[in-house]
N, C-alpha and C. Protein backbone atom coordinates (compact mmCIF):
# COMPACT_ATOMS: atom_id res chain seq x y z
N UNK A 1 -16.03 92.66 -20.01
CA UNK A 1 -15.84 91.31 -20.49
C UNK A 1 -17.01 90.43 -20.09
N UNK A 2 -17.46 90.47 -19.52
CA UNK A 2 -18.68 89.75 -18.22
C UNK A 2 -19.53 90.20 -19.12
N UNK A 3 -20.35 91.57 -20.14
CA UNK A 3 -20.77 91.64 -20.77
C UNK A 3 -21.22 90.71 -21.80
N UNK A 4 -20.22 90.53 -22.23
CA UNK A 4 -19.69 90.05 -23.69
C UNK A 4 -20.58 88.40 -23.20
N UNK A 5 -19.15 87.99 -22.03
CA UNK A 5 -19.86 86.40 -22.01
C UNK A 5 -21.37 86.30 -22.37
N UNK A 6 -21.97 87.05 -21.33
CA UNK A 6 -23.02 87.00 -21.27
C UNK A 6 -24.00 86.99 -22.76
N UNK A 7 -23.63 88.03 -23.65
CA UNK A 7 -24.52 88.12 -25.09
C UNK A 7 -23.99 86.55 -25.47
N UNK A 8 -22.89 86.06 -25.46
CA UNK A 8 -22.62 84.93 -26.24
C UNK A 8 -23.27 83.87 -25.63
N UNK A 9 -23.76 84.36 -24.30
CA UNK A 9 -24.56 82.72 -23.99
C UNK A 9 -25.71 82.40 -24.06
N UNK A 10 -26.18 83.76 -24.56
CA UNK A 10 -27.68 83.98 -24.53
C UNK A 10 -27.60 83.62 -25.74
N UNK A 11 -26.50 84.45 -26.99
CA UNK A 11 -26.73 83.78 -28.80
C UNK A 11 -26.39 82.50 -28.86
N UNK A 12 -26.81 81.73 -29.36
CA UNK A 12 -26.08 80.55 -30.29
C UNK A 12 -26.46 81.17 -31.81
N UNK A 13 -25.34 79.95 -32.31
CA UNK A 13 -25.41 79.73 -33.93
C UNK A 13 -26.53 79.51 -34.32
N UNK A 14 -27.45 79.08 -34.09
CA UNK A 14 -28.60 78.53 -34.04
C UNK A 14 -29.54 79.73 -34.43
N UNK A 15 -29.09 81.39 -34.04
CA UNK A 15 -30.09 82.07 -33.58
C UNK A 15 -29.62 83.05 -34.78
N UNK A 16 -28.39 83.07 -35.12
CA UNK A 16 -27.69 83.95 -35.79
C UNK A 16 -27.58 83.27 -37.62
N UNK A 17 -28.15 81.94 -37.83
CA UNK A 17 -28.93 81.23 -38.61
C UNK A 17 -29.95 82.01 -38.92
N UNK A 18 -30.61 81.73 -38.03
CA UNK A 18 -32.69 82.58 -38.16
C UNK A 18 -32.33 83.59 -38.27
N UNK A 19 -31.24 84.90 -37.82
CA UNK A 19 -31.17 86.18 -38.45
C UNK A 19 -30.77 85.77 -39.98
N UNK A 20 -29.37 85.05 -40.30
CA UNK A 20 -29.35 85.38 -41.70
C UNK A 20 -30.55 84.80 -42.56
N UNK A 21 -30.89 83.74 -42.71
CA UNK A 21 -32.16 83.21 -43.36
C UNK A 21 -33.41 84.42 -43.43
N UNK A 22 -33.67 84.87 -42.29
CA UNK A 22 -34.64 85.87 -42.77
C UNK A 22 -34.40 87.33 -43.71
N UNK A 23 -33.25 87.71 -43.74
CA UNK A 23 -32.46 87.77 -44.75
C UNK A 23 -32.45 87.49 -46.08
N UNK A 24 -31.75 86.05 -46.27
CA UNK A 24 -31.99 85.49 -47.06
C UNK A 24 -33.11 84.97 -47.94
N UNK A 25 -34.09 84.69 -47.15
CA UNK A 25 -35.63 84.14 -47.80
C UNK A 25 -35.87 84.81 -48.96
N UNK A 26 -36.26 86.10 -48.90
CA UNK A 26 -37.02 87.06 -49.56
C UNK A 26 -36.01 87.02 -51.17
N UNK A 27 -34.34 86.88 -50.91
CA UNK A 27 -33.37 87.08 -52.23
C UNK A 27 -33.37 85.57 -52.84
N UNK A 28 -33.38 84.80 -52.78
CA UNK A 28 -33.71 83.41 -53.26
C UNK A 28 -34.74 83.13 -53.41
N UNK A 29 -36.22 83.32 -52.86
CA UNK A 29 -37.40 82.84 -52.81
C UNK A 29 -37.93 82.69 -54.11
N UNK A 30 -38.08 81.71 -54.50
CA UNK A 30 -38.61 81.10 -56.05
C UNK A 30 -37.26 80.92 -57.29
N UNK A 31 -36.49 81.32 -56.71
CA UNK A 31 -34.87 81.53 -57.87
C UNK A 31 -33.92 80.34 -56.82
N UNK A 32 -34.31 79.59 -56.37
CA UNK A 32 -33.06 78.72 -55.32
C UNK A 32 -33.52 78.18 -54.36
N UNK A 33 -32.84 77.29 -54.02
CA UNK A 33 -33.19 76.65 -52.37
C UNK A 33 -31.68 76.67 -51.14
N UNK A 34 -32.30 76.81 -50.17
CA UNK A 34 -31.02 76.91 -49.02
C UNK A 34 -31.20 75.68 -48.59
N UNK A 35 -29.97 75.05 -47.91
CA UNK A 35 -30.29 73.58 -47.18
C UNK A 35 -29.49 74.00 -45.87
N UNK A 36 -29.99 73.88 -44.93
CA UNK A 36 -29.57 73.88 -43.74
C UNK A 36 -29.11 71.90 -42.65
N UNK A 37 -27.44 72.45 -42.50
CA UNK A 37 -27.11 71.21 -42.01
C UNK A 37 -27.03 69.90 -42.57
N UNK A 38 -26.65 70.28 -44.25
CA UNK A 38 -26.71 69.23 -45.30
C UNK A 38 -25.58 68.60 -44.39
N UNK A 39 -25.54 67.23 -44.15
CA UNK A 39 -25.12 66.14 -43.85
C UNK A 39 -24.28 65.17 -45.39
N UNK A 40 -22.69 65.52 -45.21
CA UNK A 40 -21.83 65.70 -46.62
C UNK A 40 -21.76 63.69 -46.08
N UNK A 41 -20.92 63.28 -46.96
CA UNK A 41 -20.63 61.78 -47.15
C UNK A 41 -19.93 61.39 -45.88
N UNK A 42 -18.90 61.88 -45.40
CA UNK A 42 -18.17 61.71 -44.38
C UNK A 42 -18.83 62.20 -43.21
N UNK A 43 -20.25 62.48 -43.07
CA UNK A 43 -21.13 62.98 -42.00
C UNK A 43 -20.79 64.12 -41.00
N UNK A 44 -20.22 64.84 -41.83
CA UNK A 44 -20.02 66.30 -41.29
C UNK A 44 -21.44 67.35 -41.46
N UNK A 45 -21.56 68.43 -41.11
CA UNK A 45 -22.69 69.09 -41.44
C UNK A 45 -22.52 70.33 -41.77
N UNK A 46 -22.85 70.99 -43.05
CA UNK A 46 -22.78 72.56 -42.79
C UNK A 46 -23.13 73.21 -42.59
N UNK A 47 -23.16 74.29 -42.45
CA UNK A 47 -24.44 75.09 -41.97
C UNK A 47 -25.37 75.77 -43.03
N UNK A 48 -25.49 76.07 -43.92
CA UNK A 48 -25.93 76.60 -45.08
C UNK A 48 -25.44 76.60 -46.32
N UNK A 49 -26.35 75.88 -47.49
CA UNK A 49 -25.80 75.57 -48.22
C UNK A 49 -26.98 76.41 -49.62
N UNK A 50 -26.67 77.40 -50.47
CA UNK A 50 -27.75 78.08 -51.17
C UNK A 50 -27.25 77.51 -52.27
N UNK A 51 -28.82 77.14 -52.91
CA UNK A 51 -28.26 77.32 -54.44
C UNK A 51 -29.17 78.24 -55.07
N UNK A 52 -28.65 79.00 -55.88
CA UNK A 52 -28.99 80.07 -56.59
C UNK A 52 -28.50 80.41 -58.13
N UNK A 53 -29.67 80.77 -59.21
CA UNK A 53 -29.49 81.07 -60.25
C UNK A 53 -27.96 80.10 -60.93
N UNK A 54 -27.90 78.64 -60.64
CA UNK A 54 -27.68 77.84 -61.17
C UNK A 54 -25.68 77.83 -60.26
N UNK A 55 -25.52 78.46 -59.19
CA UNK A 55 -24.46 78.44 -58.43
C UNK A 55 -24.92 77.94 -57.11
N UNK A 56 -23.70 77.61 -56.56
CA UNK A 56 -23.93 77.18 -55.33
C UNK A 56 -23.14 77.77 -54.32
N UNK A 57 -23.36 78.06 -53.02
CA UNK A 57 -22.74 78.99 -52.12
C UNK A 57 -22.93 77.87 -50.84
N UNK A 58 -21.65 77.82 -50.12
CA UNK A 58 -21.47 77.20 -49.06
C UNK A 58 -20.79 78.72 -47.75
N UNK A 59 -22.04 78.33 -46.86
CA UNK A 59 -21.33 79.71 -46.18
C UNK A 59 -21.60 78.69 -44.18
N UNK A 60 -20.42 79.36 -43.80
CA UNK A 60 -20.08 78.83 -42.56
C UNK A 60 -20.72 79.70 -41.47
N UNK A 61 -21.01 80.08 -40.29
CA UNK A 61 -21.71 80.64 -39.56
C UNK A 61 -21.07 80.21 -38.30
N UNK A 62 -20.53 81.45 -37.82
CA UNK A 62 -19.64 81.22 -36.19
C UNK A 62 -19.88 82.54 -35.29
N UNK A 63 -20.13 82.27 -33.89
CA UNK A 63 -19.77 83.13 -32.97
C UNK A 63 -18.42 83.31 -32.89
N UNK A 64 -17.74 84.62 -32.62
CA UNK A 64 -16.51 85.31 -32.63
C UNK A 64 -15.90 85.11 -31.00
N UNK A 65 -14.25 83.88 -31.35
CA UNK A 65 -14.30 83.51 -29.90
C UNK A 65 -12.66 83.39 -29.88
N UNK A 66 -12.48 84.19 -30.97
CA UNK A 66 -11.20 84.53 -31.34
C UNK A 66 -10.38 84.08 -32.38
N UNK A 67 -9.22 84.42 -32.30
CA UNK A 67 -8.19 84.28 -33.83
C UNK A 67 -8.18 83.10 -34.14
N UNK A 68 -7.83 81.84 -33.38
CA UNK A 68 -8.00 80.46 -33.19
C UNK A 68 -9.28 79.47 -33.72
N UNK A 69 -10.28 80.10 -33.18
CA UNK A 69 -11.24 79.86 -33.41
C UNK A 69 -11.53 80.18 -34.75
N UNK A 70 -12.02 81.34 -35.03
CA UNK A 70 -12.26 81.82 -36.57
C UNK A 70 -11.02 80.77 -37.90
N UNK A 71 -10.15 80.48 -37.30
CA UNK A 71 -8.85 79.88 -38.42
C UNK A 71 -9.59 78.28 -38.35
N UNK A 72 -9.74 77.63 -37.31
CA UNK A 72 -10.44 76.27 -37.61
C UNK A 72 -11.77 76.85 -38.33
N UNK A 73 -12.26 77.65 -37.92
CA UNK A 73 -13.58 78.01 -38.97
C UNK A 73 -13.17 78.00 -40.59
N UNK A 74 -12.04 78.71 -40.35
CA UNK A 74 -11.63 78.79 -41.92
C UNK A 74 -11.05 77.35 -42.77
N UNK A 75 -10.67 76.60 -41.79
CA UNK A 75 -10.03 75.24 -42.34
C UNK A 75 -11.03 74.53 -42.52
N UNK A 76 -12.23 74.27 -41.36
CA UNK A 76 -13.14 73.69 -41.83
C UNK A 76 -14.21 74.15 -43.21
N UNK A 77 -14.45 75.06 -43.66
CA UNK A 77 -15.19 76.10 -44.44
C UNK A 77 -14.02 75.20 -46.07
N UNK A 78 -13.04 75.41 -45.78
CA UNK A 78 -12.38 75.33 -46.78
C UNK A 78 -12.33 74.14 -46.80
N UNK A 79 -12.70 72.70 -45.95
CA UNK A 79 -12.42 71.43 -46.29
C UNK A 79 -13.74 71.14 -47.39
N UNK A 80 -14.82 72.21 -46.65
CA UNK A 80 -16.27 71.69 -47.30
C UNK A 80 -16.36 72.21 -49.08
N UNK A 81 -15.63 73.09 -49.07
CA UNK A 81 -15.16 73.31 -50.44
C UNK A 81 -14.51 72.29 -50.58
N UNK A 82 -13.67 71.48 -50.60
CA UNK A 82 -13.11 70.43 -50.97
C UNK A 82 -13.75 69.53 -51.59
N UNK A 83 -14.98 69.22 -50.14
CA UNK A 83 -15.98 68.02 -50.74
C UNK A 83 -17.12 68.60 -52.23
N UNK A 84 -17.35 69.75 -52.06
CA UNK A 84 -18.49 70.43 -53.09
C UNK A 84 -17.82 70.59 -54.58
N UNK A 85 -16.42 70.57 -54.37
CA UNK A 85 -15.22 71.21 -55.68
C UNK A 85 -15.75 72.56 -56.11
N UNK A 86 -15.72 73.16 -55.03
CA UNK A 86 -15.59 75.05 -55.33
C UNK A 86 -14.65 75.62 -54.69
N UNK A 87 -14.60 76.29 -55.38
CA UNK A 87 -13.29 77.66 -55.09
C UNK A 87 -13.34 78.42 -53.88
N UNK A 88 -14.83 79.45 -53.90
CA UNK A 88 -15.39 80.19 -53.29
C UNK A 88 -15.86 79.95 -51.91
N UNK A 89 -15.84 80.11 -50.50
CA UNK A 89 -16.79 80.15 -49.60
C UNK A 89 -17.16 81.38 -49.28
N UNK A 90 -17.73 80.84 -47.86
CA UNK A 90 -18.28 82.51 -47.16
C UNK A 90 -18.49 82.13 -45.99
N UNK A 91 -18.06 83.01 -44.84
CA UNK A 91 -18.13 82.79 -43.51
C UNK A 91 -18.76 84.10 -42.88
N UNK A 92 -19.43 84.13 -41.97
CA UNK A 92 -20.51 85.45 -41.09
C UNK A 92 -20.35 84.45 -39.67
N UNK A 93 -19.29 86.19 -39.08
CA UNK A 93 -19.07 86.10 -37.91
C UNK A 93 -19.91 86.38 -37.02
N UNK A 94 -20.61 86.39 -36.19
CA UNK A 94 -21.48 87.25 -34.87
C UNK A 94 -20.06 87.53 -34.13
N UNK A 95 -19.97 88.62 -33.74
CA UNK A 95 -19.24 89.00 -33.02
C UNK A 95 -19.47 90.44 -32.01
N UNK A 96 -19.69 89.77 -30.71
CA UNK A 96 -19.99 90.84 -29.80
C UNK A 96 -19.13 91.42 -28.63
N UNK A 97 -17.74 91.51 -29.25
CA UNK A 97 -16.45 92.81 -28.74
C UNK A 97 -17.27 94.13 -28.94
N UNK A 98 -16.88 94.47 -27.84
CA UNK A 98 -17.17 96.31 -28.27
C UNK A 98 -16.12 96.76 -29.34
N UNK A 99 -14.78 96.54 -29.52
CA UNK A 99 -14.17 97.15 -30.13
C UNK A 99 -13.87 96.11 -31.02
N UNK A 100 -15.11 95.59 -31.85
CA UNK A 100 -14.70 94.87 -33.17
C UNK A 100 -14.82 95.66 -34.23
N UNK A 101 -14.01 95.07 -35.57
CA UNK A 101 -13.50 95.50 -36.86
C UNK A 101 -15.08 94.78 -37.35
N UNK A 102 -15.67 95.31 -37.75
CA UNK A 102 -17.15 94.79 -38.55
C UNK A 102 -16.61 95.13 -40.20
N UNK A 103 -17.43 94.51 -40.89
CA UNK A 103 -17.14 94.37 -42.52
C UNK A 103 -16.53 93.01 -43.18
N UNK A 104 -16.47 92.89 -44.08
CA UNK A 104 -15.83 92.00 -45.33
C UNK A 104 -14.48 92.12 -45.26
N UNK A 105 -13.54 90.95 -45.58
CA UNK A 105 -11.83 90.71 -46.08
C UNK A 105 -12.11 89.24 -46.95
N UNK A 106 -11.18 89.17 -47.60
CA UNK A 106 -11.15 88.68 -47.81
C UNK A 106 -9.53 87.54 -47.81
N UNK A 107 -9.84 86.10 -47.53
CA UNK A 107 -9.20 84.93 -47.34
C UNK A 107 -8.14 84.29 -48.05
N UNK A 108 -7.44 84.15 -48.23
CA UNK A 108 -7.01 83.25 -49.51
C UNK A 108 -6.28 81.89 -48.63
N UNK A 109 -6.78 80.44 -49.00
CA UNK A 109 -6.05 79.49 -48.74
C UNK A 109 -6.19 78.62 -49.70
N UNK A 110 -4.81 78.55 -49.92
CA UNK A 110 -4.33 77.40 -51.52
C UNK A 110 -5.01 78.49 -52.53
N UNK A 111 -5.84 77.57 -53.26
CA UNK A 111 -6.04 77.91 -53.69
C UNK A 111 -7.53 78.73 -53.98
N UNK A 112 -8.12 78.51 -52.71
CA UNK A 112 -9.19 78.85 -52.24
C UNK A 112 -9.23 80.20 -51.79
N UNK A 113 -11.01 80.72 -52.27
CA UNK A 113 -10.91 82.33 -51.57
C UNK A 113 -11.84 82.34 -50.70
N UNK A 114 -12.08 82.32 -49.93
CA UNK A 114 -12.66 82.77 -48.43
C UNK A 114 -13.12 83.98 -48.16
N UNK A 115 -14.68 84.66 -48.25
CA UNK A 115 -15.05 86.16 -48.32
C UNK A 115 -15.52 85.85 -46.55
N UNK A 116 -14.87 86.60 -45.75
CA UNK A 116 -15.31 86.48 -44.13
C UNK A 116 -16.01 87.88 -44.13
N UNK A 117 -17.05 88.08 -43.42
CA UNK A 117 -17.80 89.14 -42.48
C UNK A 117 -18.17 88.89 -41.05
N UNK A 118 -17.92 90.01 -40.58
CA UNK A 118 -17.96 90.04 -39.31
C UNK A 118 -19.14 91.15 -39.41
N UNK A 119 -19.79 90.85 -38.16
CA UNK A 119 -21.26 91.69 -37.51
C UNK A 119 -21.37 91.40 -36.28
């Protein structure tokens, strides 16, 4: 467990950003722009916001700090759909359990779908 703390204090969100973006760069580059920490009307911030080939993708970005945690991730993720009027989000977990479930599920709230990954 002492492990674990430890990777999580050394990662922030911050860092696990610069992994997905580098990532990302190369599949958008000249077809879209990403906005990082768009600042919505009610002065909330998200964390990544792509637009691509004439869609837009709002994706949330969290360290894995449990069931609790990840569900306000999901409420918040799903409010920012609210403000954008899309259906769709996307959330990428960092998660450093030894015995984590890694991969894609998918969400459903209301009427909203929620694609979560964990890594």
């Amino acid at each position: 467990m002492k492990w674990i703390a430890l990777q999580i204090e050394k990662f922030r969100e911050k860092d696990g950003r610069e992994q997905f973006l580098l990532y990302l760069k190369p599949i958008i580059n000249g077809t879209g722009h990403y906005y990082i920490e768009a600042q919505t009307r009610d002065q909330t911030r998200t964390d990544v916001i792509v637009d691509y080939l004439g869609q837009q993708y709002i994706i949330e970005l969290k360290i894995w700090r449990g069931e609790r945690y990840n569900a306000e991730g999901e409420k918040q993720l799903s409010e920012y759909l609210d403000y954008f009027g899309l259906k769709t989000g996307y959330m990428l977990s960092f998660n450093f359990n030894k015995k984590k479930e890694t991969g894609m599920k998918q969400v459903h709230i209301g009427d909203r779908v929620l694609y979560e990954v964990t890594v």
